[in-house]
C-alpha atoms as a PDB file:
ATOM      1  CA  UNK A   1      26.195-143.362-150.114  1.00  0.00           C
ATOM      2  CA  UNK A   2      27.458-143.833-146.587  1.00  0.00           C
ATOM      3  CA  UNK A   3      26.311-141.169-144.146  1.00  0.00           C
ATOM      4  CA  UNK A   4      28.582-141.270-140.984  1.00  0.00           C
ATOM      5  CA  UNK A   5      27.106-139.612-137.322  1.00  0.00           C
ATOM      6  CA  UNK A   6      24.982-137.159-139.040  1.00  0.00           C
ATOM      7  CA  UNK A   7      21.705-138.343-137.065  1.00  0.00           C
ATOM      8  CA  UNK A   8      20.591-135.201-136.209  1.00  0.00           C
ATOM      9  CA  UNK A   9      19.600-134.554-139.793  1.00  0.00           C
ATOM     10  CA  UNK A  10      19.303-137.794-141.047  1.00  0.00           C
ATOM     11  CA  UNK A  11      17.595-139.785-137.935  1.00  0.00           C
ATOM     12  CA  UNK A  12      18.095-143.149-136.772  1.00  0.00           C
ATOM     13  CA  UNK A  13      17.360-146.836-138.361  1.00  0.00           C
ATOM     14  CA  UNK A  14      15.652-148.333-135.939  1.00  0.00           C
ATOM     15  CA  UNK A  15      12.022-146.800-135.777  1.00  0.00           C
ATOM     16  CA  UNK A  16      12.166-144.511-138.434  1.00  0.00           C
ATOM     17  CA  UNK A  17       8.256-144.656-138.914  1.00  0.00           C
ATOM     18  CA  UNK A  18       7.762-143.130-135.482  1.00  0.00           C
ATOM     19  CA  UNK A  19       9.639-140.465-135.232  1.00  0.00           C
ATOM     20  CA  UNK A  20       8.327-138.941-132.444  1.00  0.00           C
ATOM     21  CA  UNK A  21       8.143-141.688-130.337  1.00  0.00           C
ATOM     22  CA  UNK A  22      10.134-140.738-126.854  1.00  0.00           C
ATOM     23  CA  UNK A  23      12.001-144.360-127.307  1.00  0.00           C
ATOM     24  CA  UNK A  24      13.327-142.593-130.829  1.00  0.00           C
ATOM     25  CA  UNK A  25      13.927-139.274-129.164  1.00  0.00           C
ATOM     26  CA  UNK A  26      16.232-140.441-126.600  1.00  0.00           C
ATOM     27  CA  UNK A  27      17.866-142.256-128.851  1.00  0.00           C
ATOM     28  CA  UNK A  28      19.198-139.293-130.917  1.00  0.00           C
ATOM     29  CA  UNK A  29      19.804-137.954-127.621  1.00  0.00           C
ATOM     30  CA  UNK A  30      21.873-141.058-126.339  1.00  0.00           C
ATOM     31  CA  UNK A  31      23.852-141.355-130.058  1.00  0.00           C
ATOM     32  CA  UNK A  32      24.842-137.756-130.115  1.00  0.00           C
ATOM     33  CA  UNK A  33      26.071-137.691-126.060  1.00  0.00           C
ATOM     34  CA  UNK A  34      27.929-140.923-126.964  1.00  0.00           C
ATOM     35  CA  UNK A  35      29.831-139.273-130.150  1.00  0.00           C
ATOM     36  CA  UNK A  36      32.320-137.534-127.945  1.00  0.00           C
ATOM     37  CA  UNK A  37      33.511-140.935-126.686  1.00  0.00           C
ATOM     38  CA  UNK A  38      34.244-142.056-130.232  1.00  0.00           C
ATOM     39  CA  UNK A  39      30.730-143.863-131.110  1.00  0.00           C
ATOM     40  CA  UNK A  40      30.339-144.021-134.741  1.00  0.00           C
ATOM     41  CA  UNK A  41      27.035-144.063-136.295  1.00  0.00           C
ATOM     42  CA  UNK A  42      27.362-145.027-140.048  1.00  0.00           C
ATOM     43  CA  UNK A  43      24.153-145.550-142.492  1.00  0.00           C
ATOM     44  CA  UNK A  44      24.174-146.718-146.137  1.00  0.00           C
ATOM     45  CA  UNK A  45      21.464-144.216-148.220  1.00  0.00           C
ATOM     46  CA  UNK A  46      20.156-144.557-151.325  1.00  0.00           C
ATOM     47  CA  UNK A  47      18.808-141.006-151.832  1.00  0.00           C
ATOM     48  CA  UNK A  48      16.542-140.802-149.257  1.00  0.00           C
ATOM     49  CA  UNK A  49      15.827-144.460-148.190  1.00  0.00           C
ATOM     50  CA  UNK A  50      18.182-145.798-145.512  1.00  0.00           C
ATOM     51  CA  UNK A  51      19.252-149.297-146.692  1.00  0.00           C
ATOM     52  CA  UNK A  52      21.332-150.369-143.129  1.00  0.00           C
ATOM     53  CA  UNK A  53      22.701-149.151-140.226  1.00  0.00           C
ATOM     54  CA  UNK A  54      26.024-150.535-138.255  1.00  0.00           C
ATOM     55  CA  UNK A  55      26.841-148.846-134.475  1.00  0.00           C
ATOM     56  CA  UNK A  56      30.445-149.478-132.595  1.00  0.00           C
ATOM     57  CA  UNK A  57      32.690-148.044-130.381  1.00  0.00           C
ATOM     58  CA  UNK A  58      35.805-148.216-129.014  1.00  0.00           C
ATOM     59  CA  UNK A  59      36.171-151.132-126.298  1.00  0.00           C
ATOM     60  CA  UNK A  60      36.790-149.145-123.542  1.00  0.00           C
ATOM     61  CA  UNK A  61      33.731-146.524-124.107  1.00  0.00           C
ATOM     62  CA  UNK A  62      31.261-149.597-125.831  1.00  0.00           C
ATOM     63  CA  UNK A  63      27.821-150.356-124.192  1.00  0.00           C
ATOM     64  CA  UNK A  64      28.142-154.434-123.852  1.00  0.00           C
ATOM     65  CA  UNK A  65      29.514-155.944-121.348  1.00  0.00           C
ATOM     66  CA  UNK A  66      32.845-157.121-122.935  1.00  0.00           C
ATOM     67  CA  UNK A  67      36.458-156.151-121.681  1.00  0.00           C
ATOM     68  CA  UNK A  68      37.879-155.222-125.411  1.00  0.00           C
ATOM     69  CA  UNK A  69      40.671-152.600-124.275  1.00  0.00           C
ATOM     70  CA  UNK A  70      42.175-150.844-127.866  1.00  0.00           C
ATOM     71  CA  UNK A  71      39.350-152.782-130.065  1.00  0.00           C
ATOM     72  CA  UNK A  72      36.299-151.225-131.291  1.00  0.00           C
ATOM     73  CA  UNK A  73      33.132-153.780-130.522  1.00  0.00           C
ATOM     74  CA  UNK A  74      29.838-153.513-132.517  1.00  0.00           C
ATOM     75  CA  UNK A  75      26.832-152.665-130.760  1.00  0.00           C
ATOM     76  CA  UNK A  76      24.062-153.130-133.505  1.00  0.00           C
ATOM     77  CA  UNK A  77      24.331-153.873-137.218  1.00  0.00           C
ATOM     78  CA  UNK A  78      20.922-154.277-139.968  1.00  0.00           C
ATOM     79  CA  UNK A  79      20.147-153.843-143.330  1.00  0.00           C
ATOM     80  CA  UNK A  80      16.749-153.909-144.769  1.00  0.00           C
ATOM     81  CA  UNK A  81      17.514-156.455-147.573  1.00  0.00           C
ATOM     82  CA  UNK A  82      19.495-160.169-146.602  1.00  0.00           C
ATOM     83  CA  UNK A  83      21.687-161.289-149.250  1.00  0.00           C
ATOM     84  CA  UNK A  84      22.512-157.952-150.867  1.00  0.00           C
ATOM     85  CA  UNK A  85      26.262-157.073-149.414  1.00  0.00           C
ATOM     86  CA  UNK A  86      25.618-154.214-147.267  1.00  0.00           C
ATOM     87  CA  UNK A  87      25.876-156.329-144.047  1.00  0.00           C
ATOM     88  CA  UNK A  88      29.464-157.316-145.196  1.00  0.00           C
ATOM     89  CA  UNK A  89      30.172-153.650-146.540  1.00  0.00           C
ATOM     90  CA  UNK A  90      29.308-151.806-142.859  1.00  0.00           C
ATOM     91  CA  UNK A  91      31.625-154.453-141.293  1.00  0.00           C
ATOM     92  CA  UNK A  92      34.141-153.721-143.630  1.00  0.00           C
ATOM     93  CA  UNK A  93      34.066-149.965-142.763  1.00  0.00           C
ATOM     94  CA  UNK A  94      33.981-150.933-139.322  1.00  0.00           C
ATOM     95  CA  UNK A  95      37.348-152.966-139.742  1.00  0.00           C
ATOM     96  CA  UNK A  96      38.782-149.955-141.545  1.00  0.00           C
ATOM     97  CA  UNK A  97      38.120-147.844-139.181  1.00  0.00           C
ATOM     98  CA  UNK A  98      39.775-149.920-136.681  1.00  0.00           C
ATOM     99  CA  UNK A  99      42.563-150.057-138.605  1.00  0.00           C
ATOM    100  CA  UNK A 100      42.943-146.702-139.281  1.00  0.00           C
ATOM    101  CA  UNK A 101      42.675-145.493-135.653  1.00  0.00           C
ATOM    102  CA  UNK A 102      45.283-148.414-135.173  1.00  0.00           C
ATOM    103  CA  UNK A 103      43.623-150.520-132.709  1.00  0.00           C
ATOM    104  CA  UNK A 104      44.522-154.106-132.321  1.00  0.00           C
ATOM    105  CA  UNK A 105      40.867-155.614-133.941  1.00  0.00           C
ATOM    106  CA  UNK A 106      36.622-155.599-133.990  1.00  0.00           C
ATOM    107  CA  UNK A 107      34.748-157.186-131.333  1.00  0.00           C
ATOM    108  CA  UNK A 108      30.920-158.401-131.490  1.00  0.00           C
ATOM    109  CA  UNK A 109      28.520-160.308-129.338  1.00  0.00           C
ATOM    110  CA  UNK A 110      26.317-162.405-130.897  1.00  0.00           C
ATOM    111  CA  UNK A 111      23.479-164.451-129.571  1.00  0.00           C
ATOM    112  CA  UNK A 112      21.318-167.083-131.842  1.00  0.00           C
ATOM    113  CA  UNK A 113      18.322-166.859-129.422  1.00  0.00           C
ATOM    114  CA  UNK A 114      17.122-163.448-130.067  1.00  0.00           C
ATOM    115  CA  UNK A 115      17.335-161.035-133.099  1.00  0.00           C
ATOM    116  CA  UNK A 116      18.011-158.535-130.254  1.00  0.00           C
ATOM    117  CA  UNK A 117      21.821-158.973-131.059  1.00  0.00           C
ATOM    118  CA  UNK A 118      23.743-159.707-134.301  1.00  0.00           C
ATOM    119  CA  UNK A 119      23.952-163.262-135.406  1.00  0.00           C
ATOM    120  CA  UNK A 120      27.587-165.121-136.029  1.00  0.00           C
ATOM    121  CA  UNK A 121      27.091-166.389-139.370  1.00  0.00           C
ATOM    122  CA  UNK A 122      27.947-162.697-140.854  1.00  0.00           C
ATOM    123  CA  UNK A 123      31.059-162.250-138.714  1.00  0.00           C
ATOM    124  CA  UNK A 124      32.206-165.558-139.858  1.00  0.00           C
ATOM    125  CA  UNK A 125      31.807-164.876-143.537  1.00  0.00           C
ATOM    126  CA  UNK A 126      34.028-161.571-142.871  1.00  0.00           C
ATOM    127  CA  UNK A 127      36.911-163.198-140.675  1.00  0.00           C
ATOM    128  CA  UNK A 128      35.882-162.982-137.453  1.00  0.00           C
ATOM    129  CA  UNK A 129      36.898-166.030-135.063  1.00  0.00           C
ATOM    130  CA  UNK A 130      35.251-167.658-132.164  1.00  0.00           C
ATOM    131  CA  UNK A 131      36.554-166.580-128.826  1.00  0.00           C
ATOM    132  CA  UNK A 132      34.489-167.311-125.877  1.00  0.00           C
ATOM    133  CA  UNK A 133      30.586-168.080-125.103  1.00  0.00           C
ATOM    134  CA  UNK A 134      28.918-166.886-121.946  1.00  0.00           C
ATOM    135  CA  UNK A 135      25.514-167.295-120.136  1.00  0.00           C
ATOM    136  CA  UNK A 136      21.947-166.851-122.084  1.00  0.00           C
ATOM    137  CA  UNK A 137      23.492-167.973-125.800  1.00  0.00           C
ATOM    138  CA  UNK A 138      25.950-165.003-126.073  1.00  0.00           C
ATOM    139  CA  UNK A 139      29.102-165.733-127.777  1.00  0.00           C
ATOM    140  CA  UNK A 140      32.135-163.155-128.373  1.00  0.00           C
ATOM    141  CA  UNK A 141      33.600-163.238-132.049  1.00  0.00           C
ATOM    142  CA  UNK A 142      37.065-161.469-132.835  1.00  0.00           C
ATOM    143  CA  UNK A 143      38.506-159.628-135.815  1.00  0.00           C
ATOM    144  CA  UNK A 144      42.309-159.464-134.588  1.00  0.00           C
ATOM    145  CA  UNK A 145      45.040-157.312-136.746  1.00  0.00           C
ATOM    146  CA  UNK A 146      47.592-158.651-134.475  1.00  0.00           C
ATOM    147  CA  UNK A 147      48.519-161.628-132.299  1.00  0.00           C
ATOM    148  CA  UNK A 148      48.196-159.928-128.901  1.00  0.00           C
ATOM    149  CA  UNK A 149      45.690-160.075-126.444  1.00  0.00           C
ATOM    150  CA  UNK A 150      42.125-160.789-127.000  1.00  0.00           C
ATOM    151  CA  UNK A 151      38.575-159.405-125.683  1.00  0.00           C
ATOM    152  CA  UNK A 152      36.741-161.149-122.638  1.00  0.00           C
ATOM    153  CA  UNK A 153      33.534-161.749-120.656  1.00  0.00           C
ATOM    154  CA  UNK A 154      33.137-161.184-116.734  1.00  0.00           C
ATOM    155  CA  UNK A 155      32.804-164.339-115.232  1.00  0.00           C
ATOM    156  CA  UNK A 156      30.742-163.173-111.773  1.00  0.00           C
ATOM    157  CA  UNK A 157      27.428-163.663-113.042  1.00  0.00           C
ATOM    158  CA  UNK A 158      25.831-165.122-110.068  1.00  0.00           C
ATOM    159  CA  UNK A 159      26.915-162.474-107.751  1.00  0.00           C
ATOM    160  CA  UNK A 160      25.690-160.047-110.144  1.00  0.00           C
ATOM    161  CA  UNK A 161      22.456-161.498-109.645  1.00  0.00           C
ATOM    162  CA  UNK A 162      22.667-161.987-106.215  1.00  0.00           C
ATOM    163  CA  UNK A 163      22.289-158.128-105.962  1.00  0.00           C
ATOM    164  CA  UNK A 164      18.774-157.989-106.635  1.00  0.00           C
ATOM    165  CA  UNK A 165      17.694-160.899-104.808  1.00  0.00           C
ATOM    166  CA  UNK A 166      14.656-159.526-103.996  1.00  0.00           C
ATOM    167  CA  UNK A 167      11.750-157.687-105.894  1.00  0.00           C
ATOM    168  CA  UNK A 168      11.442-156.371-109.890  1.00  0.00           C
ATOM    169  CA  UNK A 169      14.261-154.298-110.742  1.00  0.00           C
ATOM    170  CA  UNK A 170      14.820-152.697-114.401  1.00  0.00           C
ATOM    171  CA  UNK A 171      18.179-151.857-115.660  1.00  0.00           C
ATOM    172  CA  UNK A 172      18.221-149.708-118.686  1.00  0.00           C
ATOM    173  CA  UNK A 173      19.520-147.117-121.205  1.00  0.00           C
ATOM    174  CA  UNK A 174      18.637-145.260-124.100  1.00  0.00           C
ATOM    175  CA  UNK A 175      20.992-146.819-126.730  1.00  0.00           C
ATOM    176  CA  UNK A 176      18.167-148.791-127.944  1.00  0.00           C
ATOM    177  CA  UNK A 177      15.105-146.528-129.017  1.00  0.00           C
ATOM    178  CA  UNK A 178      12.638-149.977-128.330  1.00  0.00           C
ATOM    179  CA  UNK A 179      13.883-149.997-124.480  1.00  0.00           C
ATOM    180  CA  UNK A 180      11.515-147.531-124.236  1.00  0.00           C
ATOM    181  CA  UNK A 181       8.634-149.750-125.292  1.00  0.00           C
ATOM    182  CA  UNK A 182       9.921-152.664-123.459  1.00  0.00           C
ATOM    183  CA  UNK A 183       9.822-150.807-120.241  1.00  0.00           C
ATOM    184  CA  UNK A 184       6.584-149.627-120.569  1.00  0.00           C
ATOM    185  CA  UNK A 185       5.445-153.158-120.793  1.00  0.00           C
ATOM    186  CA  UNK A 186       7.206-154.123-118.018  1.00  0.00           C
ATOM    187  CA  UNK A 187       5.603-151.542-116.108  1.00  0.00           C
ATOM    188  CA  UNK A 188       1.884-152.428-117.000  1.00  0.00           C
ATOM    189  CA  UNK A 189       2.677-156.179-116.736  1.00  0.00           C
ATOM    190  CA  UNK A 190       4.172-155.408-113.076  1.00  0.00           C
ATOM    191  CA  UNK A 191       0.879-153.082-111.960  1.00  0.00           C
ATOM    192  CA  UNK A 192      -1.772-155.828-113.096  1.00  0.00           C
ATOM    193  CA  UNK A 193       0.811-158.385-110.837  1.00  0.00           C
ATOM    194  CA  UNK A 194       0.695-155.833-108.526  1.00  0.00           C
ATOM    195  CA  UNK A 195       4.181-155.543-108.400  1.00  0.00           C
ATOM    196  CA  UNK A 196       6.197-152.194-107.645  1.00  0.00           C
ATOM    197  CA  UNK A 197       9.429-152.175-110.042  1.00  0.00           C
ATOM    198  CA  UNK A 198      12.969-150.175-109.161  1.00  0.00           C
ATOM    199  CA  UNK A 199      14.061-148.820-112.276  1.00  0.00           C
ATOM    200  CA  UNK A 200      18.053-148.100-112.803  1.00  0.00           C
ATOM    201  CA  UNK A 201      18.491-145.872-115.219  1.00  0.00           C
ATOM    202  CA  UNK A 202      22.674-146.738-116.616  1.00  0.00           C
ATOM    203  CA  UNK A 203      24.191-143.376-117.122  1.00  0.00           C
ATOM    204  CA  UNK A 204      27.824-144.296-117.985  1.00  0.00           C
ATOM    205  CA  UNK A 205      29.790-147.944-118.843  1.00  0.00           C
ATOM    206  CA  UNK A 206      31.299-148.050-115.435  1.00  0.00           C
ATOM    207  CA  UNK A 207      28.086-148.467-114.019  1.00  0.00           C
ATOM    208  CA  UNK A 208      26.992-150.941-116.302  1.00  0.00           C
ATOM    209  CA  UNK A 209      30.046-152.985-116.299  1.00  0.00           C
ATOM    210  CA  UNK A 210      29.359-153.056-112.207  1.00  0.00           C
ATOM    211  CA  UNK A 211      25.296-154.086-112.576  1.00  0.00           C
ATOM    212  CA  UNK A 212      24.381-155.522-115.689  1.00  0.00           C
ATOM    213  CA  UNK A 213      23.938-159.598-115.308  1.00  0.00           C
ATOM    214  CA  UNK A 214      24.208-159.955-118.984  1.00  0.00           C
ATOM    215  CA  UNK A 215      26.915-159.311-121.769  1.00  0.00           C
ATOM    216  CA  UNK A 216      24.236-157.055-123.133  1.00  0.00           C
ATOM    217  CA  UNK A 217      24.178-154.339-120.984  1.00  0.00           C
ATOM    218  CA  UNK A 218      21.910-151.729-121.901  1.00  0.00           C
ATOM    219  CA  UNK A 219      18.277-153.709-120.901  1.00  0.00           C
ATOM    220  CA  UNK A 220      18.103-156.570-118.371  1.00  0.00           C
ATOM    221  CA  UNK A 221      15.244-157.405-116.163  1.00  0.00           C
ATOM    222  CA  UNK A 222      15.583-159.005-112.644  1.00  0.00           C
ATOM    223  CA  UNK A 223      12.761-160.228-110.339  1.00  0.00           C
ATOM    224  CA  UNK A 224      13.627-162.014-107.165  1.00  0.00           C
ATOM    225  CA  UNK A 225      17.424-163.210-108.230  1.00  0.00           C
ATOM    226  CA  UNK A 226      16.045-164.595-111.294  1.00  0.00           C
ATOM    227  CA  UNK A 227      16.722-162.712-114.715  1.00  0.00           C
ATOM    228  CA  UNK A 228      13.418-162.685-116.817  1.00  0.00           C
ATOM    229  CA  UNK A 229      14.495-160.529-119.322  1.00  0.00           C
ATOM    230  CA  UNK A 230      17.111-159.049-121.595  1.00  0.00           C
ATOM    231  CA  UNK A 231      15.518-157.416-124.727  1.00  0.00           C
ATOM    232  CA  UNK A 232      11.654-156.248-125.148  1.00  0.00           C
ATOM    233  CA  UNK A 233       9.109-158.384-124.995  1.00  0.00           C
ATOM    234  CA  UNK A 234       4.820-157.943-124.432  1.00  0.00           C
ATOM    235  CA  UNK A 235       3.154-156.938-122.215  1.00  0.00           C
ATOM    236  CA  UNK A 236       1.616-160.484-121.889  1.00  0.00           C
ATOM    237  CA  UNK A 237       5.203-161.631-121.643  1.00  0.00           C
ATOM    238  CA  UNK A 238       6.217-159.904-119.090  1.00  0.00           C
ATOM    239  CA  UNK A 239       3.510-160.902-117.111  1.00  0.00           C
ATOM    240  CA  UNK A 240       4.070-165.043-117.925  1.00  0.00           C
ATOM    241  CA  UNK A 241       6.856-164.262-116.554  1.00  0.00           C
ATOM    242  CA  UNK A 242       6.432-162.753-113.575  1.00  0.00           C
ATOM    243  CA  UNK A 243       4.144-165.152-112.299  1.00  0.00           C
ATOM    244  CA  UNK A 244       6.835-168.080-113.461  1.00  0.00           C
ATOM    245  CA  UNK A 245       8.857-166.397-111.281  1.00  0.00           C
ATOM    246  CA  UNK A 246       6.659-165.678-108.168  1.00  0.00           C
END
């Protein structure tokens, strides 16, 4: 059974097993805020158990840092059991969609460093193609209906960086209910370094588009020009880090 942007009701995915965690509570929030800028939230159920998950949105409304005008890009996509289908059945839905609203194609950024982002091999399997790669492992893949323009990465990535040249600073969102969780780590890690951290909360894509020094957008971590971070890590992480960074 597919259950499409009924989270209210249903929840979301990603940790279902703490429901009232404030990371999982802001993520309703953000999902439902997002639905009026055509973010789809589609789960595959059997009875009650959730079985997957696949996020996307329309290019110009998405939260990664891709310019995909007219195509809908993927923000997240899991299933609890490899091998099974459902990965290739929520991308199929996605494509249908797509069609159906009559855009020109799917976009998705992959990375093979981190399980923080989808990885390529599924995209491939379904038709996607290879468009561009970009800085820390991120690469762009491209379901096109038509031979017309494709999606694209920002290319100012130093000057992006250049911005917070000095001190911790924390650039987040709620799309991701573990953000919350990695910025609490962050925190902790920067109070035992003794370190005060400027926290930028995203509130729309324009903003992110402007700040965000990776494709992914929605979590990046910056300490004296140097990016440390992109997608949760420990406590003890953090801190490695920090000091590697000093």
């Amino acid at each position: 059974m597919i259950v499409k942007n009924n989270i209210e009701q249903n929840g979301c995915y990603c940790m279902r097993s703490m429901k009232n965690h404030s990371g999982y509570l802001k993520k309703i929030e953000w999902t439902e805020a997002n639905f009026d800028q055509g973010l789809e939230y589609l789960q595959i159920k059997d009875g009650k158990k959730t079985l997957g998950f696949i996020e996307y949105a329309p290019g110009e409304f998405s939260w990664r840092v891709i310019h995909a005008d007219n195509y809908m890009v993927i923000h997240c996509i899991w299933v609890g059991s490899p091998g099974t289908g459902l990965g290739s059945q929520l991308v199929q839905l996605c494509l249908e969609e797509a069609r159906q609203r009559k855009m020109k194609g799917v976009a998705v950024l992959t990375n093979a460093d981190t399980g923080w982002a989808p990885s390529k091999e599924l995209f491939i399997k379904n038709g996607f193609a290879f468009v561009e790669s970009g800085p820390y492992s991120f690469e762009l893949y491209v379901y096109s209906f038509e031979d017309s323009s494709l999606p694209y990465f920002p290319a100012n990535w130093n000057e992006r960086l250049a911005r917070f040249s000095e001190g911790l600073t924390i650039l987040r969102t709620d799309q991701c209910p573990y953000l919350e969780i990695a910025t609490d780590n962050l925190i902790k890690a920067a109070n035992t370094a003794n370190i005060h951290p400027h926290i930028i909360h995203l509130q729309d894509r324009a903003q992110m588009m402007e700040l965000s020094p990776t494709l992914y957008g929605v979590f990046n971590v910056i300490y004296n020009g140097e990016l440390i971070a992109y997608h949760r890590m420990t406590e003890r992480s953090f801190l490695k880090a920090l000091k590697e960074n000093e």
